[in-house]
C-alpha atoms as a PDB file:
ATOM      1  CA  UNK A   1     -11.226  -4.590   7.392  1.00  0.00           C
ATOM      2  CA  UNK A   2      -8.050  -6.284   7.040  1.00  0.00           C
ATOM      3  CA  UNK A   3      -6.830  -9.260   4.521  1.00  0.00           C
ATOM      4  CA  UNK A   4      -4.244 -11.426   5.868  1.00  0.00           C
ATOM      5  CA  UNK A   5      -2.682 -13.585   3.368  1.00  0.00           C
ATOM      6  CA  UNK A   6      -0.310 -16.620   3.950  1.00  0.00           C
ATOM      7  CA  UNK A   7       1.274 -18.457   0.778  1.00  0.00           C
ATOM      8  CA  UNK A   8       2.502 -21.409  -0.335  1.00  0.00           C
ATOM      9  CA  UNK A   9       1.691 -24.151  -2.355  1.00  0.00           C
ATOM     10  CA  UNK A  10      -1.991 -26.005  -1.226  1.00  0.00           C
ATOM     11  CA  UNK A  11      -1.318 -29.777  -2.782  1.00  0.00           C
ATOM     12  CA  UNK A  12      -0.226 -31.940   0.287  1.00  0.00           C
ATOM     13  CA  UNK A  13       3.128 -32.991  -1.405  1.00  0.00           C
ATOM     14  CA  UNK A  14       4.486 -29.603  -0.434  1.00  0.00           C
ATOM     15  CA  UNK A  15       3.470 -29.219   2.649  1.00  0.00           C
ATOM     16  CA  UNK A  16       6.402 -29.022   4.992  1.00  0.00           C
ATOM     17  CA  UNK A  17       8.612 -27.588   2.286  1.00  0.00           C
ATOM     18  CA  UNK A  18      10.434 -23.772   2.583  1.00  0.00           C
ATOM     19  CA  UNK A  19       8.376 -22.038   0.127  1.00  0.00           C
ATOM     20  CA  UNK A  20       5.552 -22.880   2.018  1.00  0.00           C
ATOM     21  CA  UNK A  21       6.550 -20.911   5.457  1.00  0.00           C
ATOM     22  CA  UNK A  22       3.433 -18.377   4.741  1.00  0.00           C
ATOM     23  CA  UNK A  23       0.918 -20.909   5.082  1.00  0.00           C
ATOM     24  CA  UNK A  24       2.642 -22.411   8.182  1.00  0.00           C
ATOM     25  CA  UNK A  25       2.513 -18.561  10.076  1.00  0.00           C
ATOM     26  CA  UNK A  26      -0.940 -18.053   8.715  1.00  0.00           C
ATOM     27  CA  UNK A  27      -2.359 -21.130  10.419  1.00  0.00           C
ATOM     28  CA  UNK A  28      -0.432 -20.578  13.718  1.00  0.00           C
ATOM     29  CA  UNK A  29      -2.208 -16.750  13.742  1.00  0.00           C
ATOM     30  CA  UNK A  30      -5.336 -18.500  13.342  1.00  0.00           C
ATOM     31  CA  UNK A  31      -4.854 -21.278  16.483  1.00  0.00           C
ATOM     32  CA  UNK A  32      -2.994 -18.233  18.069  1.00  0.00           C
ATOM     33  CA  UNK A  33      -6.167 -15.854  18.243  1.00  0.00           C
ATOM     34  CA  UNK A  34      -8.999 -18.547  18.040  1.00  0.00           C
ATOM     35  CA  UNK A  35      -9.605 -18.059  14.696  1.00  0.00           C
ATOM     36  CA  UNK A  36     -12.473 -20.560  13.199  1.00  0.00           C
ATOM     37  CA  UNK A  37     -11.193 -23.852  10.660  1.00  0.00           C
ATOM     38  CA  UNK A  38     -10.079 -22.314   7.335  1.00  0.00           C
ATOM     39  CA  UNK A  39     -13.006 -23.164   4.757  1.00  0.00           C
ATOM     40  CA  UNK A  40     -12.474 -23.606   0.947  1.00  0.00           C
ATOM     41  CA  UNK A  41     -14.216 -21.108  -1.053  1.00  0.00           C
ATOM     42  CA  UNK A  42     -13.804 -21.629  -4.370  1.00  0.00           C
ATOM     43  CA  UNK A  43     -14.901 -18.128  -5.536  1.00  0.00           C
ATOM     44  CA  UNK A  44     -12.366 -16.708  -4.116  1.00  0.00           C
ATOM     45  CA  UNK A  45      -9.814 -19.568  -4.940  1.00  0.00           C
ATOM     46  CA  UNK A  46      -8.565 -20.676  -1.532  1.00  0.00           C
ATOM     47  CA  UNK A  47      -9.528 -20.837   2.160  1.00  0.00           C
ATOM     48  CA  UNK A  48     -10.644 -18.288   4.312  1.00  0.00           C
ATOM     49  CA  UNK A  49     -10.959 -17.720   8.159  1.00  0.00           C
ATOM     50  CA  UNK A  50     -12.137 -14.324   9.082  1.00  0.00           C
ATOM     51  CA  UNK A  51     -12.857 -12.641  12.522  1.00  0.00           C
ATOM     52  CA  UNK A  52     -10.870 -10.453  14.923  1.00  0.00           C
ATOM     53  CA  UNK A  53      -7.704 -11.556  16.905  1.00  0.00           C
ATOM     54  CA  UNK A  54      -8.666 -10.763  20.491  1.00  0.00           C
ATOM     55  CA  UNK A  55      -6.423 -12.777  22.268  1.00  0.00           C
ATOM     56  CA  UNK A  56      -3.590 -10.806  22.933  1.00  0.00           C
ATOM     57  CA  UNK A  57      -1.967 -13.639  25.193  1.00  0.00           C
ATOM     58  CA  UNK A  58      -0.503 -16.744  23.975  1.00  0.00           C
ATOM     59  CA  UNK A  59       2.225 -19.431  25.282  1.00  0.00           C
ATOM     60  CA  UNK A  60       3.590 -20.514  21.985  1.00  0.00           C
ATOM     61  CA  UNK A  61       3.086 -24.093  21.143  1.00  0.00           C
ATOM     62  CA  UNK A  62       4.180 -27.144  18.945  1.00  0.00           C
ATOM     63  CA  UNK A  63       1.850 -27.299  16.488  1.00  0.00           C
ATOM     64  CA  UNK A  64       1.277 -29.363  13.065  1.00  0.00           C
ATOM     65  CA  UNK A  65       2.068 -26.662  10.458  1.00  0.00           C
ATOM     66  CA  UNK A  66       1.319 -26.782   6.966  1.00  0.00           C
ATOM     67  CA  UNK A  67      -1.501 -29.616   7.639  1.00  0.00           C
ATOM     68  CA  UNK A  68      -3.959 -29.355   4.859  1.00  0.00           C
ATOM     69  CA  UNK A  69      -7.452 -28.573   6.879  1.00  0.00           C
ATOM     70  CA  UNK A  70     -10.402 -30.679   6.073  1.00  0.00           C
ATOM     71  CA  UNK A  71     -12.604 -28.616   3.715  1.00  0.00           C
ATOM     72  CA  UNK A  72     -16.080 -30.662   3.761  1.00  0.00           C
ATOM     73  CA  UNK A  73     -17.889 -28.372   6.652  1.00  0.00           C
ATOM     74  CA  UNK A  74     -20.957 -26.635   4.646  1.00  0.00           C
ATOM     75  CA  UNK A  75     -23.802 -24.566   5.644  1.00  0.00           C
ATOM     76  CA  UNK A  76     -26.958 -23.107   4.232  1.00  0.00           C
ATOM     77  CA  UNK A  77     -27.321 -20.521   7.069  1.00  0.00           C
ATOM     78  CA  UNK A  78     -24.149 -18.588   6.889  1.00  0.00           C
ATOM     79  CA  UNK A  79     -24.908 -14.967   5.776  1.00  0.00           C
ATOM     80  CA  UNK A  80     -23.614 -13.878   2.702  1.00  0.00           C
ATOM     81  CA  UNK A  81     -23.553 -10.020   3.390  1.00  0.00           C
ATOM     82  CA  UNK A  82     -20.305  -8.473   2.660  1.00  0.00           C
ATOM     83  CA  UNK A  83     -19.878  -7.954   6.513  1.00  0.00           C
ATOM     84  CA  UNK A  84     -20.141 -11.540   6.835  1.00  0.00           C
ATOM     85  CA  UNK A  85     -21.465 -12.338  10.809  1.00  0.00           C
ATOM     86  CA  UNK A  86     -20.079  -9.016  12.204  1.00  0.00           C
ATOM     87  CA  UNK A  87     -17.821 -10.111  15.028  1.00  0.00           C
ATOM     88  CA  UNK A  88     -19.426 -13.467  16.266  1.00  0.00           C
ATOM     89  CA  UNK A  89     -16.846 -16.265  17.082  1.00  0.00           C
ATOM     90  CA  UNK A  90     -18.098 -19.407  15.142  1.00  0.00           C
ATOM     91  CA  UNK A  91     -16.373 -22.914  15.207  1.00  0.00           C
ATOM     92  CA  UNK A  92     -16.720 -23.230  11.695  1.00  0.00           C
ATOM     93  CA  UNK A  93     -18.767 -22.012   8.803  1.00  0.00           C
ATOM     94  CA  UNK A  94     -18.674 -22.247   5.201  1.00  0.00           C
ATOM     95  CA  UNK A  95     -20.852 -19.915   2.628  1.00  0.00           C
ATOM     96  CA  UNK A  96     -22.552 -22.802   0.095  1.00  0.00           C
ATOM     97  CA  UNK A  97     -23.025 -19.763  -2.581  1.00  0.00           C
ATOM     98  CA  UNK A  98     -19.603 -18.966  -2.160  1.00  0.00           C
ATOM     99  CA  UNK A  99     -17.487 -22.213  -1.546  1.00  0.00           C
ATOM    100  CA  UNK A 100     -14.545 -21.009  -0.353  1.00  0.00           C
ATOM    101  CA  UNK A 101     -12.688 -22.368   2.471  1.00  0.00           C
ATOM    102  CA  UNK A 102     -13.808 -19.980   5.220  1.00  0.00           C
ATOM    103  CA  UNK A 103     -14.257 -19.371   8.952  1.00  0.00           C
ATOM    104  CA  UNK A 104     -15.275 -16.179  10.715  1.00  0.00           C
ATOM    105  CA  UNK A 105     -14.050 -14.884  14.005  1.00  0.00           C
ATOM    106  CA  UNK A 106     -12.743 -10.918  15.193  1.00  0.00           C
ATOM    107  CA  UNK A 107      -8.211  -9.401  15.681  1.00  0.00           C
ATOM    108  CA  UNK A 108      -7.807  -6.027  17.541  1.00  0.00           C
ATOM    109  CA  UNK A 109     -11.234  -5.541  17.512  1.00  0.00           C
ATOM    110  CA  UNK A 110     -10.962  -5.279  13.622  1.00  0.00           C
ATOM    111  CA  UNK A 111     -12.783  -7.767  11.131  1.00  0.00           C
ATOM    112  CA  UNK A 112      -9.754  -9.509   9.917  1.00  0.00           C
ATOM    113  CA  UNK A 113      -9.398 -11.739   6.294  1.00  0.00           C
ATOM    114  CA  UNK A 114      -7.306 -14.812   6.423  1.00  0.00           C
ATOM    115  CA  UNK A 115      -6.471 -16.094   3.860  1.00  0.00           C
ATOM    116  CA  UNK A 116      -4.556 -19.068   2.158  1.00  0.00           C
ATOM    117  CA  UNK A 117      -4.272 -19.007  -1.651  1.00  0.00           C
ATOM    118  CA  UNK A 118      -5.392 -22.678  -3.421  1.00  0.00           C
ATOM    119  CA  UNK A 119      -4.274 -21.603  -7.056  1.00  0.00           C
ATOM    120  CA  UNK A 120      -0.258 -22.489  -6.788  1.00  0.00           C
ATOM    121  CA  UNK A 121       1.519 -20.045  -5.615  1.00  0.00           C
ATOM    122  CA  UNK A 122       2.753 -18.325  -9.219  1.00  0.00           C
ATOM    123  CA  UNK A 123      -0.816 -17.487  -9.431  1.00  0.00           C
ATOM    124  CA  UNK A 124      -1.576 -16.289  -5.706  1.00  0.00           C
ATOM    125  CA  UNK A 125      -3.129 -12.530  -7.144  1.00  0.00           C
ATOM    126  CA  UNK A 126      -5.533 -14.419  -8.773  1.00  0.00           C
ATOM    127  CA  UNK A 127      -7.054 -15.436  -5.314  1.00  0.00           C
ATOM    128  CA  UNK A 128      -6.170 -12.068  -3.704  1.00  0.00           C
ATOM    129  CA  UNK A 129      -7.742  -9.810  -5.864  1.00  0.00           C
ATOM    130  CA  UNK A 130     -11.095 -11.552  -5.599  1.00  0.00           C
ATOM    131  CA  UNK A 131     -10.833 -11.391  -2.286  1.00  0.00           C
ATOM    132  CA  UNK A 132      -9.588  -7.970  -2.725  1.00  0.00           C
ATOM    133  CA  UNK A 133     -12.819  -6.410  -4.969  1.00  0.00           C
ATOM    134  CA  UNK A 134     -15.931  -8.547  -2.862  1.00  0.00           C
ATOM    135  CA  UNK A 135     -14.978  -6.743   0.610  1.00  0.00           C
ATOM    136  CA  UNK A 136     -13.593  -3.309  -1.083  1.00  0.00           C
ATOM    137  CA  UNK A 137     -10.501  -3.729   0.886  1.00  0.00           C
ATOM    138  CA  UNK A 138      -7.940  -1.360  -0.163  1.00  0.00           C
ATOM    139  CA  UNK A 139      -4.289  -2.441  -1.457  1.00  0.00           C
ATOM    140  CA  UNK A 140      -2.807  -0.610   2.080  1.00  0.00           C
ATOM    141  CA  UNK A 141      -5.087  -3.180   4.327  1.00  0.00           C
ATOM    142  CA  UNK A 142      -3.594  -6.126   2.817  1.00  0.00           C
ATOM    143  CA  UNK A 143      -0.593  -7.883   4.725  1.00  0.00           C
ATOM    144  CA  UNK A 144       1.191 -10.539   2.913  1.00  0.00           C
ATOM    145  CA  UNK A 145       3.343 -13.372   4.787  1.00  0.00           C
ATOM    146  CA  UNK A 146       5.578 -15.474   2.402  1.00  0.00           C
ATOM    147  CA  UNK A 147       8.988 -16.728   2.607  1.00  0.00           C
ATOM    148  CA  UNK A 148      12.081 -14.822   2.148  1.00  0.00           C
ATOM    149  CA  UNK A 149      15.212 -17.207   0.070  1.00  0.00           C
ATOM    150  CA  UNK A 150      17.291 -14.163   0.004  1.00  0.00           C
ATOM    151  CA  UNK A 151      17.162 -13.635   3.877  1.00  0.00           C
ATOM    152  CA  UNK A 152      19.142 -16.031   6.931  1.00  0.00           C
ATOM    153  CA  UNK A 153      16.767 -18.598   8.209  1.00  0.00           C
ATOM    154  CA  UNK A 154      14.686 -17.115  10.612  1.00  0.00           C
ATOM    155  CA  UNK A 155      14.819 -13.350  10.505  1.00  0.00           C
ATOM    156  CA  UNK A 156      11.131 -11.682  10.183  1.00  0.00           C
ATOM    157  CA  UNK A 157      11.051  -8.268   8.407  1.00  0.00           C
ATOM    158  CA  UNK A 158       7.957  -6.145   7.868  1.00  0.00           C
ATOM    159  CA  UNK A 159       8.132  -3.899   4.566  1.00  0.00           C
ATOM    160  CA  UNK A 160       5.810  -1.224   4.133  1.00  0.00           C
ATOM    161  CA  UNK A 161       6.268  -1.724   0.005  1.00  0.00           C
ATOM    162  CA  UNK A 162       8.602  -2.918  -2.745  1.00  0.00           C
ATOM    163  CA  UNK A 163       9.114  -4.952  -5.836  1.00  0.00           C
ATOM    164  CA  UNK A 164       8.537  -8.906  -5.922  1.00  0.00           C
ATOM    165  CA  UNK A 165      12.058  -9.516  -5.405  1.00  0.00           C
ATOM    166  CA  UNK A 166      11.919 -12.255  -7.853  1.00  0.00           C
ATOM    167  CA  UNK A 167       9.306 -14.124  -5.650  1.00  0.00           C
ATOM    168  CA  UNK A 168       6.641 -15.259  -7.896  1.00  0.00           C
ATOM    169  CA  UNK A 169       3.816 -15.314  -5.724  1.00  0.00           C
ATOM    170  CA  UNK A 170       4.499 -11.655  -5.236  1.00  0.00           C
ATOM    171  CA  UNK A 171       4.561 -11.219  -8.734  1.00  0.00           C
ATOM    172  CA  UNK A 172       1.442 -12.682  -9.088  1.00  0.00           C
ATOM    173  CA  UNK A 173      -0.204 -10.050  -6.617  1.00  0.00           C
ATOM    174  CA  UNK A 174       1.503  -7.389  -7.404  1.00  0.00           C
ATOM    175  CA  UNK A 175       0.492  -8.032 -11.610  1.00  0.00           C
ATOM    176  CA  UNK A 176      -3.465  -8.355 -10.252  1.00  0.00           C
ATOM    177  CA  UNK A 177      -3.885  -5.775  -7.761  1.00  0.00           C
ATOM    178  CA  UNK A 178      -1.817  -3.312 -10.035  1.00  0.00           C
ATOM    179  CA  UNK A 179       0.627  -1.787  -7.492  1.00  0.00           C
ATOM    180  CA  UNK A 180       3.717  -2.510  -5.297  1.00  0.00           C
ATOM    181  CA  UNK A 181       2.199  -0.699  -2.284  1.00  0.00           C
ATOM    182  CA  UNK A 182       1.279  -2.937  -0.122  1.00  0.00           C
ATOM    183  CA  UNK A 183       2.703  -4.255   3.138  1.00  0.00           C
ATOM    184  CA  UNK A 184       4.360  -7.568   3.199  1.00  0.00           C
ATOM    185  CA  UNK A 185       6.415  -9.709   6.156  1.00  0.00           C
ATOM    186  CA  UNK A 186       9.047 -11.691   4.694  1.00  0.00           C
ATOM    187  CA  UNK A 187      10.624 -14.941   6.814  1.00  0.00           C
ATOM    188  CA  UNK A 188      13.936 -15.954   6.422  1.00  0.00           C
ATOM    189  CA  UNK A 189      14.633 -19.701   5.159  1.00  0.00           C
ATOM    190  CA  UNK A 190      17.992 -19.577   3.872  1.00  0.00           C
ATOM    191  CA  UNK A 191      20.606 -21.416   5.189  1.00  0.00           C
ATOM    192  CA  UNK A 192      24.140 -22.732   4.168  1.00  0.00           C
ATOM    193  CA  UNK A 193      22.602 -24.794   1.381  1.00  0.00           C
ATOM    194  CA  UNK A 194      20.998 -21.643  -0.359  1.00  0.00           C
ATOM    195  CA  UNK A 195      24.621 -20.737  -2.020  1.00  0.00           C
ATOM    196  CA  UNK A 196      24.973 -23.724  -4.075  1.00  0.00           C
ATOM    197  CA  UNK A 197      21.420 -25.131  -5.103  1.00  0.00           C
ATOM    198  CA  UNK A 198      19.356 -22.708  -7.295  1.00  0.00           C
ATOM    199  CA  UNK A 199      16.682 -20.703  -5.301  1.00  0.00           C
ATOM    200  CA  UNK A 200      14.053 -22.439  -7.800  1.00  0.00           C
ATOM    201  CA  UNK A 201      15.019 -25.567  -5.846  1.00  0.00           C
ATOM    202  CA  UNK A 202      15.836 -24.560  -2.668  1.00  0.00           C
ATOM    203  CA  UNK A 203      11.972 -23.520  -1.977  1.00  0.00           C
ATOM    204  CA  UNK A 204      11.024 -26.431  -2.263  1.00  0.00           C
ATOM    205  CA  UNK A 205      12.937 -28.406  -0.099  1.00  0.00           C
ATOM    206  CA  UNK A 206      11.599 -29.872   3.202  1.00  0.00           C
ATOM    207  CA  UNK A 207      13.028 -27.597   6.170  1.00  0.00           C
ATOM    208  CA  UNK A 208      15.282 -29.956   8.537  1.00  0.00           C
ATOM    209  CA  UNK A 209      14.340 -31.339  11.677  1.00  0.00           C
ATOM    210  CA  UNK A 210      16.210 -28.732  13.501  1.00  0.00           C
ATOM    211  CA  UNK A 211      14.622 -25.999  12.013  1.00  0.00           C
ATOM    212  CA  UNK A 212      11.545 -27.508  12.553  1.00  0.00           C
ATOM    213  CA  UNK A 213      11.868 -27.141  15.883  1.00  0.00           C
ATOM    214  CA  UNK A 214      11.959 -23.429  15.601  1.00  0.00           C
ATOM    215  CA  UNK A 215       9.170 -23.041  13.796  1.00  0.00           C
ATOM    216  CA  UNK A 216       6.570 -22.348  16.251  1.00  0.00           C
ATOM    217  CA  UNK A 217       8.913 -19.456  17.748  1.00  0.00           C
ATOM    218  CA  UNK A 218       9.632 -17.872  14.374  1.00  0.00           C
ATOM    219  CA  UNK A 219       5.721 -18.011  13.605  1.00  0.00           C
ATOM    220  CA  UNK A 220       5.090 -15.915  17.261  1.00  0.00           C
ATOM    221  CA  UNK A 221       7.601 -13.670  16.008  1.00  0.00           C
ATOM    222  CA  UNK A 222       5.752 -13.164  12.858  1.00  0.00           C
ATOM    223  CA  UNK A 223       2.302 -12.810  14.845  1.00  0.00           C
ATOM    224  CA  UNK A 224       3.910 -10.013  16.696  1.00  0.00           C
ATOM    225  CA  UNK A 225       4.745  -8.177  13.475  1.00  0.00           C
ATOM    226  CA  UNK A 226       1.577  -8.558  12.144  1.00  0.00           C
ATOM    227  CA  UNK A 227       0.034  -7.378  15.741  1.00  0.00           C
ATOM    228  CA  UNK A 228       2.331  -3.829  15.589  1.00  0.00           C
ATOM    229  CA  UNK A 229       1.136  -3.617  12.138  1.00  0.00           C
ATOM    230  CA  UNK A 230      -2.430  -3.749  12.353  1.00  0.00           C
ATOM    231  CA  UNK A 231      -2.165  -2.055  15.687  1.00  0.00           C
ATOM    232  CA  UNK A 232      -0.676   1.435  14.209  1.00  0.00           C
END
């Protein structure tokens, strides 16, 4: 099992804003593999779609990114076993014992975690370690996507391991889980503005209309990351 984690900051105000780039890739890997709707689960302080990605084939798409999901599905029937519904593609379920937001669905023919932090994101760990300890899922199987203000708008990279580098919702993750060693993918959102406004405020900007546009073709570039990844 895998834990897929996309982060940014949940309230709606922020939704289109830089720092908020993970969440944006996380839900275009769900529409891009069929994932089910994300579910709030409170337990585990954010919302969760889970399942494997078996669609390997996908004509990338404009798509409303960063659009808070509705999180009032609930049912009594979802099983609350550990291996959740062991590969069955549901539109939408949500565990009432757990309330989290969740939906279940298999990627590579691996049960597969997604998950989008609701706890800010200085205190994403919080959210990632209990997801983290429930399934048993070791530090190695968990892939995080954030954004990158260091790196030119655009550019993916996949590291293996590493230090926070002064991103705070790695800092978070890396204080709760108690080690660096984990795989990350990092995407690029600095531009020409990044050298003369403070990275504090930079994050939080909205991205322009032009890189808007691009959006949808830097999140398929991030899926295929994430596919070599998991694949190896």
């Amino acid at each position: 099992m895998k834990l897929i984690v996309g982060l940014g900051n949940f309230d709606p105000e922020y939704s289109l804003t830089r720092h908020n780039a993970g969440f944006g890739a996380i839900e275009y890997i769900a529409k891009k593999f069929s994932f089910p709707d994300f579910l709030l689960e409170k337990s585990f302080f954010g919302k969760i779609s889970r399942g494997p990605i078996e669609n390997h084939w996908y004509e990338p798409q404009e798509a409303s990114f960063f659009t808070p999901e509705r999180a009032d599905a609930r049912s009594d029937s979802v099983p609350t076993s550990r291996d959740g519904v062991s590969n069955q593609m549901l539109p939408s379920l949500a565990r009432k014992r757990k309330q989290a937001s969740v939906s279940l669905a298999p990627l590579s023919n691996e049960k597969i975690i997604l998950l989008k932090p609701e706890t800010w994101m200085n205190l994403s760990g919080k959210s990632v370690v209990a997801v983290m300890h429930f399934y048993k899922i070791p530090p190695e199987n968990i892939i995080i996507i954030f954004d990158d203000a260091d790196t030119e708008f655009g550019t993916i990279r996949l590291r293996e391991k590493g230090s926070s580098g002064g991103h705070n919702g790695i800092k978070s993750i890396i204080a709760c889980i108690g080690t660096e060693d984990f795989p990350r993918i990092k995407i690029g959102i600095a531009n020409e503005k990044r050298k003369i406004i403070p990275a504090e405020d930079f994050v939080l900007q909205k991205f322009s209309a032009e890189e808007k546009k691009k959006l949808p073709e830097i999140f398929e570039q991030v899926s295929v990351k994430l596919l070599e990844k998991i694949s190896k």
